[in-house]
Protein backbone atom coordinates (compact mmCIF):
# COMPACT_ATOMS: atom_id res chain seq x y z
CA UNK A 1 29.33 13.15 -12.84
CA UNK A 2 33.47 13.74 -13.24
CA UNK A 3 34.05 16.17 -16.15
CA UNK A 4 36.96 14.09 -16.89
CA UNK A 5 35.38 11.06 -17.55
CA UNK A 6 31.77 9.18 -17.31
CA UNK A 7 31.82 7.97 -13.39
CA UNK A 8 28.27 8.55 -11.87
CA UNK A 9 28.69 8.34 -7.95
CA UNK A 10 25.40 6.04 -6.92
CA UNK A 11 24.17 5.80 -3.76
CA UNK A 12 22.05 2.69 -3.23
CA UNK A 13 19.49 3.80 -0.23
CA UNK A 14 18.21 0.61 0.91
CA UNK A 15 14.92 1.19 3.49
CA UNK A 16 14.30 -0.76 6.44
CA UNK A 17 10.52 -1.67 7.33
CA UNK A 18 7.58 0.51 6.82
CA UNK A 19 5.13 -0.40 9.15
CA UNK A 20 1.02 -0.06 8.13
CA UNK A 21 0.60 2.85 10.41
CA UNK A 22 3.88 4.93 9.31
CA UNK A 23 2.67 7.96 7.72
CA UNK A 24 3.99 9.18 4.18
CA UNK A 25 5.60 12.19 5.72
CA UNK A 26 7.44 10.24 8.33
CA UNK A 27 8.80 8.11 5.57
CA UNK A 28 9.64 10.83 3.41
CA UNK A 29 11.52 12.32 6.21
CA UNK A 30 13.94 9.18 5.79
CA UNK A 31 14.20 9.57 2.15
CA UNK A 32 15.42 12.89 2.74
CA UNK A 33 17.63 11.89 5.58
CA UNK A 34 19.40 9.27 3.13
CA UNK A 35 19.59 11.88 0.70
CA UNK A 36 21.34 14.51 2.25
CA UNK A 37 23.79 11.68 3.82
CA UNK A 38 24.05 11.10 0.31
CA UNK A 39 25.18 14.52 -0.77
CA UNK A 40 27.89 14.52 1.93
CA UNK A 41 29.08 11.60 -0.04
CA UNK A 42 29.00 13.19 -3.26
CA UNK A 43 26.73 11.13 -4.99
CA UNK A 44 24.95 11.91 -8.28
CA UNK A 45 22.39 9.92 -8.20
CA UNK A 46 19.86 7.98 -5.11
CA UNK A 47 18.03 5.10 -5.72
CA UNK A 48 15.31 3.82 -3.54
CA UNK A 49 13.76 0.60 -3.23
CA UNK A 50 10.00 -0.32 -4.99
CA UNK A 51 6.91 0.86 -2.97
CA UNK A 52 9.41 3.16 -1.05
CA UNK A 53 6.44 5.08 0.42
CA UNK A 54 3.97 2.64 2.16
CA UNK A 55 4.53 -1.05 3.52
CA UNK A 56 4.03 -3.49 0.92
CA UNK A 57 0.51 -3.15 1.35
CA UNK A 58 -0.19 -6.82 -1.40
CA UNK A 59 0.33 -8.72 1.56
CA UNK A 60 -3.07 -7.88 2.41
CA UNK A 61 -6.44 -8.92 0.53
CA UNK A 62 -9.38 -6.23 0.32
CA UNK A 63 -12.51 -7.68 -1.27
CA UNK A 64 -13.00 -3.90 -2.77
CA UNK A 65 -9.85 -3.15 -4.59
CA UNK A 66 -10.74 0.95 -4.20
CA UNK A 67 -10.77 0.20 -0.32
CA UNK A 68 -6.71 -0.08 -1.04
CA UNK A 69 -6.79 3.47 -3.41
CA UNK A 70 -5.33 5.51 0.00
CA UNK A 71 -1.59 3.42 -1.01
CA UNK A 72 -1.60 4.70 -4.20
CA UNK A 73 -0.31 7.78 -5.51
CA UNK A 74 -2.93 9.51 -7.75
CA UNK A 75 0.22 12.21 -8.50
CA UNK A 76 3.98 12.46 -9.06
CA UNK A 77 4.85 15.21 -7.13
CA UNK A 78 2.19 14.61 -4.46
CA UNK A 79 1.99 16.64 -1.73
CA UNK A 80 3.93 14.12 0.60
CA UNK A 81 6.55 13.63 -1.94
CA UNK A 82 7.06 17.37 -2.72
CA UNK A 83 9.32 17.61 -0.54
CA UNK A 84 11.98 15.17 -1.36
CA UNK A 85 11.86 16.37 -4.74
CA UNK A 86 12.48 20.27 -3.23
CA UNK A 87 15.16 18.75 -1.38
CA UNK A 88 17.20 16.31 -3.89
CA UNK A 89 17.30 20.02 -6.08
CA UNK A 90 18.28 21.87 -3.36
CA UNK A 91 21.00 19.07 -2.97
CA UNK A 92 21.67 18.70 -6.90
CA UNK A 93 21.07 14.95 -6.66
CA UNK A 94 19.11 13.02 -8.86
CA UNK A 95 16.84 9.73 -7.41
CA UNK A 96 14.74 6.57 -8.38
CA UNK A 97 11.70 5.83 -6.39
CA UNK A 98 9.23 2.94 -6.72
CA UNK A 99 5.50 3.64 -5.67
CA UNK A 100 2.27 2.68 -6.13
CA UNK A 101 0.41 4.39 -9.12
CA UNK A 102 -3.19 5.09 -9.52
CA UNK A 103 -3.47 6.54 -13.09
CA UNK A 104 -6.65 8.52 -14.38
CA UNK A 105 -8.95 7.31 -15.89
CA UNK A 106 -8.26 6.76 -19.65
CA UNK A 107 -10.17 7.48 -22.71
CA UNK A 108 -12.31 4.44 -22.09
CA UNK A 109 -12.72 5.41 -18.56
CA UNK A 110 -10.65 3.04 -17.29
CA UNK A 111 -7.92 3.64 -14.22
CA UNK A 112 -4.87 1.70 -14.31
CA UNK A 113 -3.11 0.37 -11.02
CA UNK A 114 0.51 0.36 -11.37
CA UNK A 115 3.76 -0.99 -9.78
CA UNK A 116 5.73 1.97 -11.13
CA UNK A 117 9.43 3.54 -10.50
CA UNK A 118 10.37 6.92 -11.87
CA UNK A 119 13.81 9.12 -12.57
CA UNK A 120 14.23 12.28 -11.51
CA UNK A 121 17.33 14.09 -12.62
CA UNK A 122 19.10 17.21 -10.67
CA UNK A 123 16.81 19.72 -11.24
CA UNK A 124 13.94 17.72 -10.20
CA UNK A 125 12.19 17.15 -13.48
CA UNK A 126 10.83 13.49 -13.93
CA UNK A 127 12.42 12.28 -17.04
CA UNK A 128 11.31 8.36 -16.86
CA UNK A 129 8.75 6.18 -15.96
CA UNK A 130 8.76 2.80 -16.07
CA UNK A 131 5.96 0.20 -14.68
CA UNK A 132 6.35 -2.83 -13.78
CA UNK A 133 6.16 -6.19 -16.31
CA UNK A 134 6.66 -9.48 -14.41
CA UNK A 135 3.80 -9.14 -11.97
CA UNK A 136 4.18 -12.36 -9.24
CA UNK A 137 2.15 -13.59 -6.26
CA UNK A 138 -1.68 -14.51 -7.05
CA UNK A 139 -4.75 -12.74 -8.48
CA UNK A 140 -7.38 -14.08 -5.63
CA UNK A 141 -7.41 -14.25 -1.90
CA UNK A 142 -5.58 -17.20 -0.65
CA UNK A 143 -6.79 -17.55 2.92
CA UNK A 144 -4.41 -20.51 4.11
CA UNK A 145 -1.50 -18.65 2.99
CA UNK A 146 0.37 -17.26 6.09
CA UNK A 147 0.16 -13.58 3.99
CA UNK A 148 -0.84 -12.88 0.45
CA UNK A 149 1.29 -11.87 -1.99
CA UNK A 150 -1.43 -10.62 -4.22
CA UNK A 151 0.56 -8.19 -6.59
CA UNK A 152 -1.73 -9.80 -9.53
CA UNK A 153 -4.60 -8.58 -7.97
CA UNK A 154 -3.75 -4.80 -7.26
CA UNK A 155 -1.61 -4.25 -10.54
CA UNK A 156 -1.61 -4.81 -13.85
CA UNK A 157 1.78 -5.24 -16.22
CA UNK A 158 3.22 -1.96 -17.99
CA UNK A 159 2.22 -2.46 -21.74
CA UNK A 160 5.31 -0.47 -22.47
CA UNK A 161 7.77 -2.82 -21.80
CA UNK A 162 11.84 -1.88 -21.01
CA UNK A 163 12.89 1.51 -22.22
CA UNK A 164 16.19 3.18 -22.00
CA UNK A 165 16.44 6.88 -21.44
CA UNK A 166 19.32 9.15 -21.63
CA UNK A 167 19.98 10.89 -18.26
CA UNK A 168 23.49 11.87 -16.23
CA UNK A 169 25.67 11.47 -19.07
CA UNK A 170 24.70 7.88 -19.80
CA UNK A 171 22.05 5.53 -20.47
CA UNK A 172 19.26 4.22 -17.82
CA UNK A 173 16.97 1.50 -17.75
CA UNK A 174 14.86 0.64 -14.85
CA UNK A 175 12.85 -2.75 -13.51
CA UNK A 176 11.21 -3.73 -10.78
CA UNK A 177 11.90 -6.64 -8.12
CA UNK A 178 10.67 -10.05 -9.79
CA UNK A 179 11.85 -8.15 -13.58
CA UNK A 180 15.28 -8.44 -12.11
CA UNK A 181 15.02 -12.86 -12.32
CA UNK A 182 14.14 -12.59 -15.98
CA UNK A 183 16.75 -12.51 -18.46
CA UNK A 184 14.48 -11.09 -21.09
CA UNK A 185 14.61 -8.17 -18.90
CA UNK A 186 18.01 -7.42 -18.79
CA UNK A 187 18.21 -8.12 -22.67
CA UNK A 188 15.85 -6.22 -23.35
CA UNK A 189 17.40 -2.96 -22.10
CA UNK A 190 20.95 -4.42 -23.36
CA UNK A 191 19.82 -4.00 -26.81
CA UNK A 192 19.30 -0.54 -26.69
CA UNK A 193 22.78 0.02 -25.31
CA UNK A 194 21.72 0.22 -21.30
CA UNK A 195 24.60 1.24 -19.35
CA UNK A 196 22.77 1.25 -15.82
CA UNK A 197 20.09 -0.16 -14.61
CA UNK A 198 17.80 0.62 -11.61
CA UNK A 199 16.02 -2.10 -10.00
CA UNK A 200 13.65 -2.00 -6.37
CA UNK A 201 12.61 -4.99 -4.50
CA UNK A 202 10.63 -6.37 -1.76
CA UNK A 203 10.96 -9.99 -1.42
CA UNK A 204 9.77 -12.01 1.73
CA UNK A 205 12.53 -14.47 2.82
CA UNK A 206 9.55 -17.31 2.70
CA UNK A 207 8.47 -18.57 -0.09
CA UNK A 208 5.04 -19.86 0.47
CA UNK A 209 4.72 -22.14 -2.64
CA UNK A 210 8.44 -23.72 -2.44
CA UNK A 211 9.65 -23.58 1.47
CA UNK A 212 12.78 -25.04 0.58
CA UNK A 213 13.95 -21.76 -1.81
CA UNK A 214 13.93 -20.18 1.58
CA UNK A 215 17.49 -20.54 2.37
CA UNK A 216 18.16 -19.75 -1.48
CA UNK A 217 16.83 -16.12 -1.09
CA UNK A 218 20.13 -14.29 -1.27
CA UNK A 219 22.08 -16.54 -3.55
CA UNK A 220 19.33 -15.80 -6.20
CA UNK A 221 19.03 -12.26 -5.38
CA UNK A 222 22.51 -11.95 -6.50
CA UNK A 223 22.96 -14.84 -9.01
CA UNK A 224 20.21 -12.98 -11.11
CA UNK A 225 21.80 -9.39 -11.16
CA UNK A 226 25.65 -10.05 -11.18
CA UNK A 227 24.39 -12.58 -14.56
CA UNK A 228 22.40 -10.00 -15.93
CA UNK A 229 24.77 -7.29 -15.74
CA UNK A 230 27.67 -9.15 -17.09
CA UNK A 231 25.69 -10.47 -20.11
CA UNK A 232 24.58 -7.55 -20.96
CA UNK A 233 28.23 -5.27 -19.93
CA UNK A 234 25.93 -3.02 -17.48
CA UNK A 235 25.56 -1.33 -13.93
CA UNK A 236 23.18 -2.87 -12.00
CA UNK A 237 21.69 -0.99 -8.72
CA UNK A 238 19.17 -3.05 -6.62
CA UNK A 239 17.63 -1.79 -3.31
CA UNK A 240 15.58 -3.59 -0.94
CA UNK A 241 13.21 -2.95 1.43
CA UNK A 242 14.42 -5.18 3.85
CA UNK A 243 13.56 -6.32 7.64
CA UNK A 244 10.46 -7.26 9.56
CA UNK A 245 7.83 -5.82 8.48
CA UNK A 246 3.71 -6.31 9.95
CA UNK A 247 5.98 -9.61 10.31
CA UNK A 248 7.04 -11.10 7.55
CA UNK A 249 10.50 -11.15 7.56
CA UNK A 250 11.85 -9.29 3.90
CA UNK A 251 15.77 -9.56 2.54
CA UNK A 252 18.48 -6.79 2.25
CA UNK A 253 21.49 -7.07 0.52
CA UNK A 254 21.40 -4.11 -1.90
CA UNK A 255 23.92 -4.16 -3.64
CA UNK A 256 25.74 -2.41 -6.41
CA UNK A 257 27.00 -4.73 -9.64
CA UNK A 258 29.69 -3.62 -12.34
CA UNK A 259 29.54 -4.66 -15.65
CA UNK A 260 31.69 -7.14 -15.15
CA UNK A 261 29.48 -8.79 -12.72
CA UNK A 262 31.36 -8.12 -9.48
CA UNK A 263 29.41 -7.10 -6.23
CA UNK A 264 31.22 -3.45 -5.79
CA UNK A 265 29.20 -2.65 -2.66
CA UNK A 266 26.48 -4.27 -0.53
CA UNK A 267 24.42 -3.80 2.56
CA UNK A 268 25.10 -4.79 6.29
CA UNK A 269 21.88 -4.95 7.34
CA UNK A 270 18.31 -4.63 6.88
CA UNK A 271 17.68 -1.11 8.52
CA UNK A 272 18.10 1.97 6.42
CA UNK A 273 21.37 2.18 4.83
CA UNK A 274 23.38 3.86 2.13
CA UNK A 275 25.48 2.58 -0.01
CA UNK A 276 27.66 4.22 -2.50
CA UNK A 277 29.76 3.57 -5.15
CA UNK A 278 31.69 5.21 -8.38
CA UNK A 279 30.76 3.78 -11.92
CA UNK A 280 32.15 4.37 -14.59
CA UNK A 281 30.32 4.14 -17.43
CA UNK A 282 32.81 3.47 -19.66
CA UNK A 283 33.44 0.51 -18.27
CA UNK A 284 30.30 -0.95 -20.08
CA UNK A 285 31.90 -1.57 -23.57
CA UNK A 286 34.59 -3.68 -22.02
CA UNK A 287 32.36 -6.16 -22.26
CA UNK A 288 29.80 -4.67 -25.24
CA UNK A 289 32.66 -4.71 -27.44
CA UNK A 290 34.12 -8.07 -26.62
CA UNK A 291 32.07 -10.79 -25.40
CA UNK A 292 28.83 -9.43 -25.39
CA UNK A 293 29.08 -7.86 -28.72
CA UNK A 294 25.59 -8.10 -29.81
CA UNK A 295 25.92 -7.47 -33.63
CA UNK A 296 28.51 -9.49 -33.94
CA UNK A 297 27.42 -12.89 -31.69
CA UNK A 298 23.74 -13.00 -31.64
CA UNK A 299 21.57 -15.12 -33.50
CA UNK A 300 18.11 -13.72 -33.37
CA UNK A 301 16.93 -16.03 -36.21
CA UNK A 302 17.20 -18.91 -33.63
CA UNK A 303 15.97 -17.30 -30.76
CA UNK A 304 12.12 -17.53 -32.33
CA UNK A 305 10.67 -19.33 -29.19
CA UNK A 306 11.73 -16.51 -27.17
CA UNK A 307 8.73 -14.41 -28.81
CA UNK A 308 6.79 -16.92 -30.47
CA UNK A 309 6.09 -19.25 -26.91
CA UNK A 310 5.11 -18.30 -23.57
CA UNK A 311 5.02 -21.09 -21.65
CA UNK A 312 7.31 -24.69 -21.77
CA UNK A 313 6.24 -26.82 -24.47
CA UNK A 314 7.91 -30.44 -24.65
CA UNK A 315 6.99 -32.06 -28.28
CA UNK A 316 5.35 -34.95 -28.39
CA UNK A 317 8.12 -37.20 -29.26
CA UNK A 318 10.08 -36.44 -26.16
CA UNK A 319 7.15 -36.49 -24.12
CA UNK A 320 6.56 -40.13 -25.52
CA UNK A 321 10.57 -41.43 -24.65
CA UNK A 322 10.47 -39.83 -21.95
CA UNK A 323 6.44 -42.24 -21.22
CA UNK A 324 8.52 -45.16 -22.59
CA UNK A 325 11.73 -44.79 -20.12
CA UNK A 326 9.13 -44.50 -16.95
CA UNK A 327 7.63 -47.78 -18.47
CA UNK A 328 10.79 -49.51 -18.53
């Protein structure tokens, strides 16, 4: 971070695939190799993709959920991860990592299985946590599928929701790969003044319910963030997970967003890669203090549905002209 002003140099480490037998160390190894290629570009702060640490293991159905327990981390330091975080203090860098979480059991008993991302600042301390709200795929083993997607079997939503911490001289939110096509997301973390915002993904170029999005893939991957950073006047740094991997083929394109919903910087390919870019922070209230001036704009009283409604509901008058116009 410049003493002069608040520009946090970001690197955006995008990972290539993590095959099912690549051991934790070996992957750590590459964490730490984008980190110190990082540090030779002066960045503040590293952000990795979600599950940074295994393959995305969901694409895979076990009929015994604790037969999957070995891709979860049951610690933050564990003792594969220690040392990245030795290193990024060694380094003075900061980082964002997604992983799998396998909590202890709670006063009930219960253990919780999370999709969960974390912020460590320079000095290797861990001051955020964040899991995972907008779980997608399926809950049960679909066997025609040509490989599950069954995140709604091995996590459950964070009950926390989107929280904003104060870290390198600004404020951070984080979410988590389908979060990032939710506007609620984005507004949620707007409305406590976000000024960055940290996001991991892992999304298969087919779509097995709707083929045709296929082609779509990286036009939404970017439609969603540049619109959410620029209605909201905030940073947005996604990272991928991106290539063939156990084959299914996953997108790249990490890429950096300003406030103003430009694409600063952005991947090549879908190997590991690191991408890095100065962001001034200040930048933000360009646009929270036009535009996007919350207090001033809003109209919460309005926006009831938003809270009040989950799913689409079409009243029964329209649903009747719209019975009588078939008819016609």
């Amino acid at each position: 971070m410049s003493q002069q002003s608040r520009v946090i140099v970001v690197g955006a480490a995008q990972l290539g695939p993590i095959q099912k037998s690549d051991s934790r160390a070996s992957v750590v190894e590459r964490l730490i190799s984008l980190l110190r290629q990082a540090k030779k570009r002066s960045c503040d702060l590293v952000v990795f993709p979600e599950l940074a640490l295994t393959t995305f293991f969901p694409r895979w159905f076990v009929d015994d959920i604790s037969d999957a327990d070995h891709w979860y981390e049951k610690s933050m330091p564990s003792t594969d991860t220690q040392p990245l975080f030795d290193e990024a203090k060694k380094l003075g860098i900061g980082f964002s990592l997604g992983y799998a979480e396998l909590t202890e059991p709670d006063a009930q008993g219960v253990v919780h299985r999370y999709n969960t991302q974390i912020l460590v600042e320079r000095d290797g301390s861990v001051v955020a946590k964040y899991h995972k709200v907008h779980i997608p795929g399926h809950e049960h083993h679909e066997p025609n599928r040509p490989f599950q997607h069954a995140e709604r079997y091995y996590f459950e939503p964070g009950p926390e929701g989107f929280g904003v911490w104060a870290a390198f001289g600004g404020l951070f939110g984080m979410m988590i790969c389908n979060d990032r096509r939710w506007p609620e997301s984005y507004r949620e973390m707007g409305l406590q003044g976000v000024e960055m915002i940290l996001c991991g993904y892992n999304t298969p170029i087919h779509y097995v319910p709707d083929p045709s999005q296929d082609i779509l893939q990286g036009f939404h991957n970017s439609l969603v963030m540049q619109s959410g950073a620029y209605q909201n006047g905030t940073w947005v740094v996604g990272v991928a997970k991106g290539g063939i991997e156990e084959g299914v083929d996953s997108l790249g394109q990490t890429c950096i967003v300003a406030p103003s919903g430009q694409i600063v910087a952005q991947t090549l390919t879908t190997d590991d890669e690191l991408i890095v870019a100065a962001c001034d922070l200040d930048w933000c209230e360009r646009y929270k203090g036009t535009l996007f001036n919350f207090d001033r704009y809003r109209r919460p009283e309005v926006y009831t549905r938003i809270t009040q409604q989950r799913g689409t509901i079409i009243s029964p008058e329209n649903q009747a002209a719209i019975k009588r116009h078939t008819n016609d």
